[in-house]
PDB file of N, CA and C in Angstrom:
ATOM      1  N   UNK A   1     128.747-171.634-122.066  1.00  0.00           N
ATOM      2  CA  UNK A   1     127.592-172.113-121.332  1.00  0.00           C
ATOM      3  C   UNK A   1     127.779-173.584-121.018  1.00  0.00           C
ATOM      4  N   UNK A   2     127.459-174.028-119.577  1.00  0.00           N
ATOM      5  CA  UNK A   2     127.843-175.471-119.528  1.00  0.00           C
ATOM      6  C   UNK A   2     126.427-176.112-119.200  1.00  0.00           C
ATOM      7  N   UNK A   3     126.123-177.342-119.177  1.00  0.00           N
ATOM      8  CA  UNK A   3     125.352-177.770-118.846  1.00  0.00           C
ATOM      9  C   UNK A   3     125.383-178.877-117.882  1.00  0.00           C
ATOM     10  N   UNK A   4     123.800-179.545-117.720  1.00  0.00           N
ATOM     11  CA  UNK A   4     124.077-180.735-116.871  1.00  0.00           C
ATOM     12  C   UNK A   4     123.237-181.768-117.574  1.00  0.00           C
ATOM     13  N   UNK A   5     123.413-181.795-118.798  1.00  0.00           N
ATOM     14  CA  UNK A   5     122.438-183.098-119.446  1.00  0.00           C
ATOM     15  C   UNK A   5     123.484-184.243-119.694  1.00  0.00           C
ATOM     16  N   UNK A   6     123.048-185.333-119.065  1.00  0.00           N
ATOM     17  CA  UNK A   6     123.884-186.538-119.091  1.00  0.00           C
ATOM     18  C   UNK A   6     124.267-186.734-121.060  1.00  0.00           C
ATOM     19  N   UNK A   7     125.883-187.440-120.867  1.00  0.00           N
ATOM     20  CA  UNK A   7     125.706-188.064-122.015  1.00  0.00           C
ATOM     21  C   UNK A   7     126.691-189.376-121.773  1.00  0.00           C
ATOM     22  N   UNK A   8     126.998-190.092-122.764  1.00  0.00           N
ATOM     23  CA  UNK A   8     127.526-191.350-122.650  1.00  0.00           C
ATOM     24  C   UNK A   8     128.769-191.262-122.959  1.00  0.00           C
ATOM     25  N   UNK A   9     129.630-191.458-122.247  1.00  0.00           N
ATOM     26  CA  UNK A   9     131.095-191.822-123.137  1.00  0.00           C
ATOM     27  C   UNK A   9     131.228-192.823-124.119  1.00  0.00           C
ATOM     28  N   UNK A  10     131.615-192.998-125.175  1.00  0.00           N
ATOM     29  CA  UNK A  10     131.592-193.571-125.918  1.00  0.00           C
ATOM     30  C   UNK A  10     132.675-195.079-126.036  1.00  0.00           C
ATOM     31  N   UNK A  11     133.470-194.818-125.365  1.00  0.00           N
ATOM     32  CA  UNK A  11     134.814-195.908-125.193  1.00  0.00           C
ATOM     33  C   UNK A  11     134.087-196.597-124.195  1.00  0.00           C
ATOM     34  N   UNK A  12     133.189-196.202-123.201  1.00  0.00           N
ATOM     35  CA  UNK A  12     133.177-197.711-121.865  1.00  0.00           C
ATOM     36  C   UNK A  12     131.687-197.522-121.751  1.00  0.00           C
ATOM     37  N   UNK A  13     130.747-196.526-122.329  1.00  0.00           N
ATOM     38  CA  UNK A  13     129.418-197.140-121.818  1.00  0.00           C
ATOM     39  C   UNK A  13     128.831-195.837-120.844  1.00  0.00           C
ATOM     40  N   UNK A  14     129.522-195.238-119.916  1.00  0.00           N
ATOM     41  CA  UNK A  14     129.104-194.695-118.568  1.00  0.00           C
ATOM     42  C   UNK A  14     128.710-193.617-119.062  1.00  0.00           C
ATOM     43  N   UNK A  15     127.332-193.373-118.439  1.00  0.00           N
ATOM     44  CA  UNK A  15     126.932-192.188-117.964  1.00  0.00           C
ATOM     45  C   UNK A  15     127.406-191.046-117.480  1.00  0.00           C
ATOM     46  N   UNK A  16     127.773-189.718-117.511  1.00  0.00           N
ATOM     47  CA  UNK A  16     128.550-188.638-116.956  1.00  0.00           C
ATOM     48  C   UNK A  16     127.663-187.174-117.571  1.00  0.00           C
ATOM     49  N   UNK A  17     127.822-186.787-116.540  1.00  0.00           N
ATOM     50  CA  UNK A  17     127.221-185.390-116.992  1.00  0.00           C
ATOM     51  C   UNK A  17     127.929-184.740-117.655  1.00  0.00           C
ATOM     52  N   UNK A  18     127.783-183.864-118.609  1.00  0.00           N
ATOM     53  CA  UNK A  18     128.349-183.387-119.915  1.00  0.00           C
ATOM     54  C   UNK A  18     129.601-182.064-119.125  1.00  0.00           C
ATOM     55  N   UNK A  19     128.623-181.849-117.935  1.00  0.00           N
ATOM     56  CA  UNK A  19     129.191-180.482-117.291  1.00  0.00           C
ATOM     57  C   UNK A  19     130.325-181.007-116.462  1.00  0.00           C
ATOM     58  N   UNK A  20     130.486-182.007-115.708  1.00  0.00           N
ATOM     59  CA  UNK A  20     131.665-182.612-115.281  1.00  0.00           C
ATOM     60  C   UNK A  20     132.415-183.616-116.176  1.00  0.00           C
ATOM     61  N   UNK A  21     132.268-183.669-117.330  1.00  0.00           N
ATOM     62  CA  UNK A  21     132.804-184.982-118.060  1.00  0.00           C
ATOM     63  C   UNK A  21     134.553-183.844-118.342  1.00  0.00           C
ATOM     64  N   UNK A  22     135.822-184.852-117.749  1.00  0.00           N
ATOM     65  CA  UNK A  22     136.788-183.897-117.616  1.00  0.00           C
ATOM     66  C   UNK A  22     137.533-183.791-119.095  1.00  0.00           C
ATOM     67  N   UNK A  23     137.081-184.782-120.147  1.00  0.00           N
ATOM     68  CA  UNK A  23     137.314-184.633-121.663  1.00  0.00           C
ATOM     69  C   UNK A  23     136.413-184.824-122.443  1.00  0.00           C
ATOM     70  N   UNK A  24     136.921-183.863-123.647  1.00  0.00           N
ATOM     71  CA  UNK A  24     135.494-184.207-124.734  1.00  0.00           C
ATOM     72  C   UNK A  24     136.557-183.821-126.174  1.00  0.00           C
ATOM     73  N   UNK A  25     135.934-184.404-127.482  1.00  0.00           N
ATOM     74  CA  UNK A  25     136.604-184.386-128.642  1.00  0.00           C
ATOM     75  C   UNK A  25     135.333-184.018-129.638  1.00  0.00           C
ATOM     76  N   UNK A  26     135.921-183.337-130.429  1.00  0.00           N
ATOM     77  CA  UNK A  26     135.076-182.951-131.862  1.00  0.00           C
ATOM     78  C   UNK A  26     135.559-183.846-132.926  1.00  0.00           C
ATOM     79  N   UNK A  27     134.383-184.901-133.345  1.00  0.00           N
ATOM     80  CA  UNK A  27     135.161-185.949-134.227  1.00  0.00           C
ATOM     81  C   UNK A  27     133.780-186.109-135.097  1.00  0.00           C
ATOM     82  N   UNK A  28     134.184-185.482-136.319  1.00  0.00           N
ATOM     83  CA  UNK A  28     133.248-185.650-137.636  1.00  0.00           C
ATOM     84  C   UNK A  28     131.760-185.006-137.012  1.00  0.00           C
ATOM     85  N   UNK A  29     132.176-183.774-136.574  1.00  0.00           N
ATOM     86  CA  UNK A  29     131.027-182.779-136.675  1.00  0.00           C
ATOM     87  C   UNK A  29     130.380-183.429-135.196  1.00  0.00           C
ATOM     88  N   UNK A  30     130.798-183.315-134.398  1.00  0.00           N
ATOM     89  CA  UNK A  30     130.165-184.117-133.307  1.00  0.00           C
ATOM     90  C   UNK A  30     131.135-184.288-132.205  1.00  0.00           C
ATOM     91  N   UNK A  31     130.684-183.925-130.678  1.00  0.00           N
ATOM     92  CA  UNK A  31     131.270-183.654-129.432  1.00  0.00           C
ATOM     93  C   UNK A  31     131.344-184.786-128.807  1.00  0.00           C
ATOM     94  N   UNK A  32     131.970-185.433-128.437  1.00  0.00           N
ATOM     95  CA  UNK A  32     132.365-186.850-127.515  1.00  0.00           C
ATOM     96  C   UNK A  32     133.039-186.338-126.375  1.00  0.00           C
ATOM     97  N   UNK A  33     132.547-186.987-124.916  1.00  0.00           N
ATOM     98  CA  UNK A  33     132.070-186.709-123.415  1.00  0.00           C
ATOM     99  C   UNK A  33     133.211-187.641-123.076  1.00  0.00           C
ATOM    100  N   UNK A  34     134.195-187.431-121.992  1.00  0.00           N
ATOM    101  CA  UNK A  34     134.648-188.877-121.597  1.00  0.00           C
ATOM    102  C   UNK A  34     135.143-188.733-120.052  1.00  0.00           C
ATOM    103  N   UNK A  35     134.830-189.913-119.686  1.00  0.00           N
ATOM    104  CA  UNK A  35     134.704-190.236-118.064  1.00  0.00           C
ATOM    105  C   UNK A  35     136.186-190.051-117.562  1.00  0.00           C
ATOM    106  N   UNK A  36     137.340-190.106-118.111  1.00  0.00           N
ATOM    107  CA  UNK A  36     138.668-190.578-118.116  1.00  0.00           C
ATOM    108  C   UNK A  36     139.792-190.260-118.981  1.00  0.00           C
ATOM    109  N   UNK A  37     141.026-190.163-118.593  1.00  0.00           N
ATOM    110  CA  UNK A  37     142.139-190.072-119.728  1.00  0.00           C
ATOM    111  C   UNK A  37     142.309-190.993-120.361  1.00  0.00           C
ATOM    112  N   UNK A  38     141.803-192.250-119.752  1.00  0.00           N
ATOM    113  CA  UNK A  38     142.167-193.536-120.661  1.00  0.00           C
ATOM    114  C   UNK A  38     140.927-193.774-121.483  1.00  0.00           C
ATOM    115  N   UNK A  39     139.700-193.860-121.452  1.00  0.00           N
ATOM    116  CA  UNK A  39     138.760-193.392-122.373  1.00  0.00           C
ATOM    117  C   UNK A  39     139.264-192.027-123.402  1.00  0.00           C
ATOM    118  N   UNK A  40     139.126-191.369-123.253  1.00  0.00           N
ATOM    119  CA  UNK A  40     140.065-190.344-124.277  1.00  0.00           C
ATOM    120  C   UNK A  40     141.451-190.684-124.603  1.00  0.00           C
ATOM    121  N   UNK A  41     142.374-191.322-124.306  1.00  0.00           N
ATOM    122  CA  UNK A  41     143.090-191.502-124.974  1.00  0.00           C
ATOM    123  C   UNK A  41     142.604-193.248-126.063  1.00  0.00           C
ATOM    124  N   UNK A  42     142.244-194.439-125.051  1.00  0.00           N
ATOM    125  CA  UNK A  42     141.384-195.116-126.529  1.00  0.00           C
ATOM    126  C   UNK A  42     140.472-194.189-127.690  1.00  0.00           C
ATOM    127  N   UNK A  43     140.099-193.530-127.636  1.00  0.00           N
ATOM    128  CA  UNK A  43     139.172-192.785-128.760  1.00  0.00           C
ATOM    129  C   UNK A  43     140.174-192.046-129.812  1.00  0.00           C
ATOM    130  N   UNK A  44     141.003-191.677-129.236  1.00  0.00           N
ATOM    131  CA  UNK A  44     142.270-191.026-129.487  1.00  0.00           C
ATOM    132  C   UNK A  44     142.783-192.126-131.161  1.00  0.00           C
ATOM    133  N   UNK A  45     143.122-193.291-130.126  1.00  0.00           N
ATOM    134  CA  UNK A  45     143.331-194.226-131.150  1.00  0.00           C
ATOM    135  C   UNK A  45     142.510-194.406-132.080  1.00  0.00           C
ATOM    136  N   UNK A  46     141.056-194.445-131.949  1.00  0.00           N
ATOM    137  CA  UNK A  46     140.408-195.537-132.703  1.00  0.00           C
ATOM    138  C   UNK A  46     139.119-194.613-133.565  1.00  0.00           C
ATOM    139  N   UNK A  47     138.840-192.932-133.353  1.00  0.00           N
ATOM    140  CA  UNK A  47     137.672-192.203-133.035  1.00  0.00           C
ATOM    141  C   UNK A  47     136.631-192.738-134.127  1.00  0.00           C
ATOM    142  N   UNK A  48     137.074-193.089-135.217  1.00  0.00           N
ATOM    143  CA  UNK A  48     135.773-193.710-136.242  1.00  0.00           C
ATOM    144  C   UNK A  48     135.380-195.285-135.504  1.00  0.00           C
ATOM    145  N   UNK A  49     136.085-195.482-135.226  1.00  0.00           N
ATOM    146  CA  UNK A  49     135.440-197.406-134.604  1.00  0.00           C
ATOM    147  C   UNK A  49     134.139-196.696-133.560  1.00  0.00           C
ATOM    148  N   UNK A  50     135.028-195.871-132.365  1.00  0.00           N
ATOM    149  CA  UNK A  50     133.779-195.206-131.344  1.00  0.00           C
ATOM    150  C   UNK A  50     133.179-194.624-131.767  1.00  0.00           C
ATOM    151  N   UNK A  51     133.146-194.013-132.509  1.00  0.00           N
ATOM    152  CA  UNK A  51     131.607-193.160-133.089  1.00  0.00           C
ATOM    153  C   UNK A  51     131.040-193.843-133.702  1.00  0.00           C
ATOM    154  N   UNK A  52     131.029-194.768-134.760  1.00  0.00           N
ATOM    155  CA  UNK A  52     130.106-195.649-134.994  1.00  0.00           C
ATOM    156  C   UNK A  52     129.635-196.052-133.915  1.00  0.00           C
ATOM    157  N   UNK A  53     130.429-197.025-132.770  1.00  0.00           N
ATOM    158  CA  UNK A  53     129.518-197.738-132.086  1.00  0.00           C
ATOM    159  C   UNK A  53     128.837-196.792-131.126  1.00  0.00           C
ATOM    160  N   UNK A  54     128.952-195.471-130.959  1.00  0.00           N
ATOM    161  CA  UNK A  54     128.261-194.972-130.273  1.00  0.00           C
ATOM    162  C   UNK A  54     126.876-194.726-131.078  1.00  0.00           C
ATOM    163  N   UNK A  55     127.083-194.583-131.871  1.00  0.00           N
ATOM    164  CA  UNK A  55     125.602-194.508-132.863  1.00  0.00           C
ATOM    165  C   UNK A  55     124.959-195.576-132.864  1.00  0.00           C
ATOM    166  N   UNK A  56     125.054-196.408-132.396  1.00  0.00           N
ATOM    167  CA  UNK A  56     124.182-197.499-132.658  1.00  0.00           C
ATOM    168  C   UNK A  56     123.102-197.567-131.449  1.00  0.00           C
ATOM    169  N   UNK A  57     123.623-196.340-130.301  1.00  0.00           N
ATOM    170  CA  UNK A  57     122.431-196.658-129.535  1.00  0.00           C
ATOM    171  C   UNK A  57     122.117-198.504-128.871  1.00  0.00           C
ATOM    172  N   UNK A  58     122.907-198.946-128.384  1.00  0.00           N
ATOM    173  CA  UNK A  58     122.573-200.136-128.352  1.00  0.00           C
ATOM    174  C   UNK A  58     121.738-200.281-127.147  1.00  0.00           C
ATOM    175  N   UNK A  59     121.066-201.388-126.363  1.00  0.00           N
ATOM    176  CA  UNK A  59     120.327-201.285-125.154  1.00  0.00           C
ATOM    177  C   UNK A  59     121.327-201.917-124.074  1.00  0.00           C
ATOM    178  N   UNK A  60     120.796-200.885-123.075  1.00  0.00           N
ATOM    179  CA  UNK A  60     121.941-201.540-122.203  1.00  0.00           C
ATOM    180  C   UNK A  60     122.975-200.065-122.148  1.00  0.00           C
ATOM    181  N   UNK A  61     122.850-199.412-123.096  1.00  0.00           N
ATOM    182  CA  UNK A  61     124.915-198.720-123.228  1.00  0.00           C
ATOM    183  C   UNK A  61     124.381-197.403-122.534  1.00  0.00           C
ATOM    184  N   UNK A  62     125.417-196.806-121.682  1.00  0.00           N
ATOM    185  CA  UNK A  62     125.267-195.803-121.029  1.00  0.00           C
ATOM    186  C   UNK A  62     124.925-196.457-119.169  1.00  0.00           C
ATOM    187  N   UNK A  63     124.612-197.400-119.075  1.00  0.00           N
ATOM    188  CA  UNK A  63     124.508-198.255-117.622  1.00  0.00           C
ATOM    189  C   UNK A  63     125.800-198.833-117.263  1.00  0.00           C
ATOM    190  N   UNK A  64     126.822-199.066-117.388  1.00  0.00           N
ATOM    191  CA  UNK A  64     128.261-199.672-117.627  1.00  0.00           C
ATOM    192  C   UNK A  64     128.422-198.275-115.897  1.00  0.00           C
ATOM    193  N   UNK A  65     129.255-199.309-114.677  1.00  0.00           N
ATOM    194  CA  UNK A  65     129.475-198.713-113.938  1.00  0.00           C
ATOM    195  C   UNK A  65     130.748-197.955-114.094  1.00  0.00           C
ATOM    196  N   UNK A  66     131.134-197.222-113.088  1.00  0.00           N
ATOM    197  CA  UNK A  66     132.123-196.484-113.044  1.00  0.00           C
ATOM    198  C   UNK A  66     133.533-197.436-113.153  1.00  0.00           C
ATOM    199  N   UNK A  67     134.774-197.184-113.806  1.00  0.00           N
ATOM    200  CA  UNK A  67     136.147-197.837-113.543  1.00  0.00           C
ATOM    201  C   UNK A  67     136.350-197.303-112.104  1.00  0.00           C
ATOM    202  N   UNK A  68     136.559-198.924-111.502  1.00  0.00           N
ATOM    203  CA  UNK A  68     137.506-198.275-110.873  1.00  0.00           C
ATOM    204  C   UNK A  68     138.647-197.225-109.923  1.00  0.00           C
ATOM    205  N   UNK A  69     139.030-197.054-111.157  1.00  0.00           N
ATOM    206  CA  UNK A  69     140.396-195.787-111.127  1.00  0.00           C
ATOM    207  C   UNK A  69     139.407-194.434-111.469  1.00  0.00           C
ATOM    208  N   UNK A  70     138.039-194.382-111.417  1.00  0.00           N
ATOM    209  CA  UNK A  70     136.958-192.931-111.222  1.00  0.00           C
ATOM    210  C   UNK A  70     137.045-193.140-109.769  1.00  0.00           C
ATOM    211  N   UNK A  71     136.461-194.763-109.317  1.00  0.00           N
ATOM    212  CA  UNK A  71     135.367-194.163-108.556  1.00  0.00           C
ATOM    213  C   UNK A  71     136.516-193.642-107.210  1.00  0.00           C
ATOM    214  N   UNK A  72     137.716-194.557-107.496  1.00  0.00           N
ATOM    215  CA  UNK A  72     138.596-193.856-106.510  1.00  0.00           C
ATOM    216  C   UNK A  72     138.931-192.094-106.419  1.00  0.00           C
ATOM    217  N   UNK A  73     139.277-191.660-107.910  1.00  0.00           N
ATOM    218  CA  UNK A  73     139.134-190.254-107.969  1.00  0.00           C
ATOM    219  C   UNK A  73     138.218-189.641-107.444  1.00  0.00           C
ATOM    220  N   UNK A  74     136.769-189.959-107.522  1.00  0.00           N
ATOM    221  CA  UNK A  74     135.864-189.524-107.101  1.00  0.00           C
ATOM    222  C   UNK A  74     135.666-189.894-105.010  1.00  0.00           C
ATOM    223  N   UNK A  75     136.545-190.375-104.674  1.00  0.00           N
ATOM    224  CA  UNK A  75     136.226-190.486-103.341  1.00  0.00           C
ATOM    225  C   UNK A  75     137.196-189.661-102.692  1.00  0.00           C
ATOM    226  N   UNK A  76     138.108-189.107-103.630  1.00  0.00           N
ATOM    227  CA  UNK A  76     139.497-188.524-102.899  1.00  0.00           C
ATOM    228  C   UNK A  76     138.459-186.978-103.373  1.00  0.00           C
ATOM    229  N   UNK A  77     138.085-186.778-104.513  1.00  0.00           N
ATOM    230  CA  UNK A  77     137.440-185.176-104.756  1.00  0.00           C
ATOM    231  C   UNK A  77     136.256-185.630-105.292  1.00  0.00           C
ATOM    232  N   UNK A  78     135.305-185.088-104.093  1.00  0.00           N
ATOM    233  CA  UNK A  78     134.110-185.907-105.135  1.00  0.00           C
ATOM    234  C   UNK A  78     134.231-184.576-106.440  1.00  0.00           C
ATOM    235  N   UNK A  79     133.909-182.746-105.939  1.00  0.00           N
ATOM    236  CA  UNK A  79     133.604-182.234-107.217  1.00  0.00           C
ATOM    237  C   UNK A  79     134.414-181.901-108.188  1.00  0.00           C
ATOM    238  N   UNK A  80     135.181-183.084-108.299  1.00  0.00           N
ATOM    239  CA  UNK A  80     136.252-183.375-109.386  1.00  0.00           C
ATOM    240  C   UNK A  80     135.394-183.904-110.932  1.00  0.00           C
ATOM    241  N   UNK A  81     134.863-184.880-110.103  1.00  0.00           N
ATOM    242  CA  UNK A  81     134.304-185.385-111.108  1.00  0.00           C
ATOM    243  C   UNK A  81     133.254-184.883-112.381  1.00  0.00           C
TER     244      UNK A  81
END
């Protein structure tokens, strides 16, 4: 079953819908969303540093615009994204 409830990537901040997010990781009982290979591969490295700071809920996190190297992906396919 997929959905469309936004969640946050945890490595850069951005917003992505859970149903297009093109990676996700199970790290200490818990699903992580990610905008990017290079977001998944930092998490890769680091997954306890990002899950903490994703828990913290900070204000502000989840507004962080697109890289870049998305929004170009996203102009070559948008329903890639």
């Amino acid at each position: 079953m997929t959905t469309n409830r936004d969640v946050i990537d945890p490595v850069c901040g951005m917003t992505i819908s859970m149903s297009q997010a093109p990676f996700n990781r199970l790290h200490a009982a818990a699903t992580y969303y990610f905008c990017s290979t290079e977001c998944t591969l930092k998490f890769d490295a680091d997954a306890d540093a990002y899950a903490a700071v994703a828990r913290l809920n900070l204000p502000g996190w989840g507004q962080t615009p697109h890289p870049p190297a998305i929004v170009e992906q996203f102009l070559r396919a948008p329903d890639q994204l």
